[in-house]
N, C-alpha and C. Protein backbone atom coordinates (compact mmCIF):
# COMPACT_ATOMS: atom_id res chain seq x y z
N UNK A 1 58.79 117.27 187.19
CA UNK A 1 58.11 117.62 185.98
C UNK A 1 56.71 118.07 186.33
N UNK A 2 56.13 118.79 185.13
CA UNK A 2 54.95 119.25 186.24
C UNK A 2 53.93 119.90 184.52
N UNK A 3 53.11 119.66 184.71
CA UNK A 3 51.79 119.52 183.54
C UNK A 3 51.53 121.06 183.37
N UNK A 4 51.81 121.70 182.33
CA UNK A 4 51.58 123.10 182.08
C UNK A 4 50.59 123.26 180.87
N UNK A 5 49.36 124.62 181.17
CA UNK A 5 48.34 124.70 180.04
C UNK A 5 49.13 125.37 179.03
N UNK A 6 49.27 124.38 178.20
CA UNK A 6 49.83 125.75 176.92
C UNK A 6 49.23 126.66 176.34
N UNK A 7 47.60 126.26 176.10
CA UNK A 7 46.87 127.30 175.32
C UNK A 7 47.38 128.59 176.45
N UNK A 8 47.08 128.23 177.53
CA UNK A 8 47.56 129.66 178.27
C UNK A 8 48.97 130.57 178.16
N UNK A 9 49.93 129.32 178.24
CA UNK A 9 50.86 129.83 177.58
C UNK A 9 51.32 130.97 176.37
N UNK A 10 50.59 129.96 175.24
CA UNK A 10 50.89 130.58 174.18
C UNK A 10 50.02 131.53 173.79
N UNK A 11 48.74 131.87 174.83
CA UNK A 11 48.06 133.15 174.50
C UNK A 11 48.80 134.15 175.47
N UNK A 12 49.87 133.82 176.38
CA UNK A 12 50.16 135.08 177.11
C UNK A 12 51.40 135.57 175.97
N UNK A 13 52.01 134.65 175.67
CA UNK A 13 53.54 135.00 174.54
C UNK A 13 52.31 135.99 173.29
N UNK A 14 51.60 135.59 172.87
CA UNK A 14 50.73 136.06 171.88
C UNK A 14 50.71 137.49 172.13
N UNK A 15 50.17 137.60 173.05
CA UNK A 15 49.14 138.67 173.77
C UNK A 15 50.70 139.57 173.89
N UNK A 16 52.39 139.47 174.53
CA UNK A 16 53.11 140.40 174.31
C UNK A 16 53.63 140.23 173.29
N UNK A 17 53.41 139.72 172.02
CA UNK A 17 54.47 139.71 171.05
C UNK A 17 55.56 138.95 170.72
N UNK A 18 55.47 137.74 171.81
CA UNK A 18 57.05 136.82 171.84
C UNK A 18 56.62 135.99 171.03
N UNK A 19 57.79 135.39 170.56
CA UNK A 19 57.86 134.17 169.83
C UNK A 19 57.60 132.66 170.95
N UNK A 20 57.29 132.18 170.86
CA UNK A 20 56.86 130.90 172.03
C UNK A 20 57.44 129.22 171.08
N UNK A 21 57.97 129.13 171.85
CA UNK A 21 59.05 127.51 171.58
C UNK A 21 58.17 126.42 172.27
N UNK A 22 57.93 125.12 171.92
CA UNK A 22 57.55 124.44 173.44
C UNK A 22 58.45 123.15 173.00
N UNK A 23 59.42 122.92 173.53
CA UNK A 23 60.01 121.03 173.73
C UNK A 23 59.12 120.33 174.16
N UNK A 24 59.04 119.55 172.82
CA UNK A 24 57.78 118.22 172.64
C UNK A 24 58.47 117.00 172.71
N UNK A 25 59.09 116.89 173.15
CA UNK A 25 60.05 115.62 173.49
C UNK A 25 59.14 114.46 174.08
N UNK A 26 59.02 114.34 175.10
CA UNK A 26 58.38 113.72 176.26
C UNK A 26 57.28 113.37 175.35
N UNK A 27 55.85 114.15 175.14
CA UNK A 27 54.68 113.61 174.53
C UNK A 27 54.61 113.45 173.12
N UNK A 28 55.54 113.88 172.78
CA UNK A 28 55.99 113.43 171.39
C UNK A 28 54.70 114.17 170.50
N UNK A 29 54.85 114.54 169.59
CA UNK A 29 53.43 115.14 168.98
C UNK A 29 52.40 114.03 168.34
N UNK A 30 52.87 112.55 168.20
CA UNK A 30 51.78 111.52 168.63
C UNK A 30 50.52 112.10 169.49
N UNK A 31 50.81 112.59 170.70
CA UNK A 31 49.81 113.11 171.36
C UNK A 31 49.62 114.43 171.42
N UNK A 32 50.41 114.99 171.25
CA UNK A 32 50.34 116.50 171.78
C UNK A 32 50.98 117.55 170.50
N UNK A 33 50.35 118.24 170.44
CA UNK A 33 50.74 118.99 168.87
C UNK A 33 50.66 120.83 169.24
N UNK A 34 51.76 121.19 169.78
CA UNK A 34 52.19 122.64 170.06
C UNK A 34 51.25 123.63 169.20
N UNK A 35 51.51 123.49 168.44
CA UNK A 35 51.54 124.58 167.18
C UNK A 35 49.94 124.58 167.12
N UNK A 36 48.96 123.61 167.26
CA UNK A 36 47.51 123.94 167.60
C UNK A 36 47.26 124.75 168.77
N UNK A 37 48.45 125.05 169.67
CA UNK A 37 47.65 125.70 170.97
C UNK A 37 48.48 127.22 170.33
N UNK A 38 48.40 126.95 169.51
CA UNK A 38 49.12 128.48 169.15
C UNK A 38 50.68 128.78 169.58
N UNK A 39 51.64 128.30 169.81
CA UNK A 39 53.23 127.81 169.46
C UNK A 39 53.38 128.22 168.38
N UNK A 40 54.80 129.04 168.39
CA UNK A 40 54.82 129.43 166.98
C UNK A 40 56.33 128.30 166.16
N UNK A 41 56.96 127.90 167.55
CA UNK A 41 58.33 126.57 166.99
C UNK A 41 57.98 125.41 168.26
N UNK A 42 57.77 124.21 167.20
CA UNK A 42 57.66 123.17 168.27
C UNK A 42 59.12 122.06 167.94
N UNK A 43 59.75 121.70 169.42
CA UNK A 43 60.94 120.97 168.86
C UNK A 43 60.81 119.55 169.38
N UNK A 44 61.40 118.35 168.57
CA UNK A 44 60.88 116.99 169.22
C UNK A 44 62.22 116.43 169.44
N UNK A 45 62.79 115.43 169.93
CA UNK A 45 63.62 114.73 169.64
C UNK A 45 63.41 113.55 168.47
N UNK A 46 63.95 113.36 167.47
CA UNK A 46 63.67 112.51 166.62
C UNK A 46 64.66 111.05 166.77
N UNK A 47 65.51 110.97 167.76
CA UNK A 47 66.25 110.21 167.93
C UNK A 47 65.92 109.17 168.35
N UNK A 48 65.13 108.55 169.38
CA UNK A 48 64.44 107.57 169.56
C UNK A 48 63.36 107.17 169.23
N UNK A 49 62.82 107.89 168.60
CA UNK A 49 61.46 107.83 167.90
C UNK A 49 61.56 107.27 165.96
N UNK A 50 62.59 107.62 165.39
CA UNK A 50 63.02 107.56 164.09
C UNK A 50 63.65 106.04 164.36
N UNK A 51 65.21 106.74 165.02
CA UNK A 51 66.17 105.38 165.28
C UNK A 51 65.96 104.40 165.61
N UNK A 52 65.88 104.99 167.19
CA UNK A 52 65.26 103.88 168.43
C UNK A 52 66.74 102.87 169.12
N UNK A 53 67.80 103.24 168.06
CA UNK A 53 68.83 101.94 168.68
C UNK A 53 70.28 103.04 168.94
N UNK A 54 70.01 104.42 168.69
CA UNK A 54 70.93 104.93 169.34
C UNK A 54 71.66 104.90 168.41
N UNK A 55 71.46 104.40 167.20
CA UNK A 55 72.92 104.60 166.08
C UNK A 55 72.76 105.78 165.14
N UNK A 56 71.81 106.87 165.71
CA UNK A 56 71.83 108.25 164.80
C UNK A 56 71.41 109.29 165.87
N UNK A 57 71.57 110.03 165.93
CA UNK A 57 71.06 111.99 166.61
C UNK A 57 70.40 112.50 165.96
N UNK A 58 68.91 112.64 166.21
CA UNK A 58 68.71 114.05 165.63
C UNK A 58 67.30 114.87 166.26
N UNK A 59 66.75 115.77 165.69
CA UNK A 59 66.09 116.75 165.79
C UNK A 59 65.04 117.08 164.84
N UNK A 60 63.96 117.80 165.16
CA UNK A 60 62.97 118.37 164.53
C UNK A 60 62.61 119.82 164.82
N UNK A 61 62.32 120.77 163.92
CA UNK A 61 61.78 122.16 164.63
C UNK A 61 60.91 122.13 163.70
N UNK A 62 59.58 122.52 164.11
CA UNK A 62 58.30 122.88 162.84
C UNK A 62 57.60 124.15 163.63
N UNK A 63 57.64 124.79 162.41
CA UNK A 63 56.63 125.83 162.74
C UNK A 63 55.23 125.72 162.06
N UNK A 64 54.50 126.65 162.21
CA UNK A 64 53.39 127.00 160.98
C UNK A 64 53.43 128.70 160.65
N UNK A 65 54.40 128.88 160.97
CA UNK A 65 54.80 130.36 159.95
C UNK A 65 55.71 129.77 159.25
N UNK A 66 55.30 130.66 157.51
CA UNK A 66 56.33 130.43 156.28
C UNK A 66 57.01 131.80 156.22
């Protein structure tokens, strides 16, 4: 695993036009919040964080485009 700048990231996707995803799993947006470094879909796992006991699956995608 390995520590990547996103603002850099998401100003190079910017800068050609892509859409930019980042899996927020790991830091969970507790700490770390995509969509401020300019991310246009941030995805989390909500499954251990909601559940925690493994008796549901699921997911999150948030953007800040409507």
């Amino acid at each position: 695993m390995k520590v990547c700048d996103l603002k850099a990231i998401a100003d190079i996707a910017k800068k050609h036009n892509i859409i930019s995803a980042c899996d927020n799993t790991f830091p969970t947006s507790y700490l770390v919040s995509p969509l401020l470094y300019g991310f246009d879909i941030c995805m989390n796992s909500a499954t251990k964080f909601i559940g925690g006991h493994a008796d549901l699956i699921m997911g999150t995608l948030t953007t800040n485009n409507e």
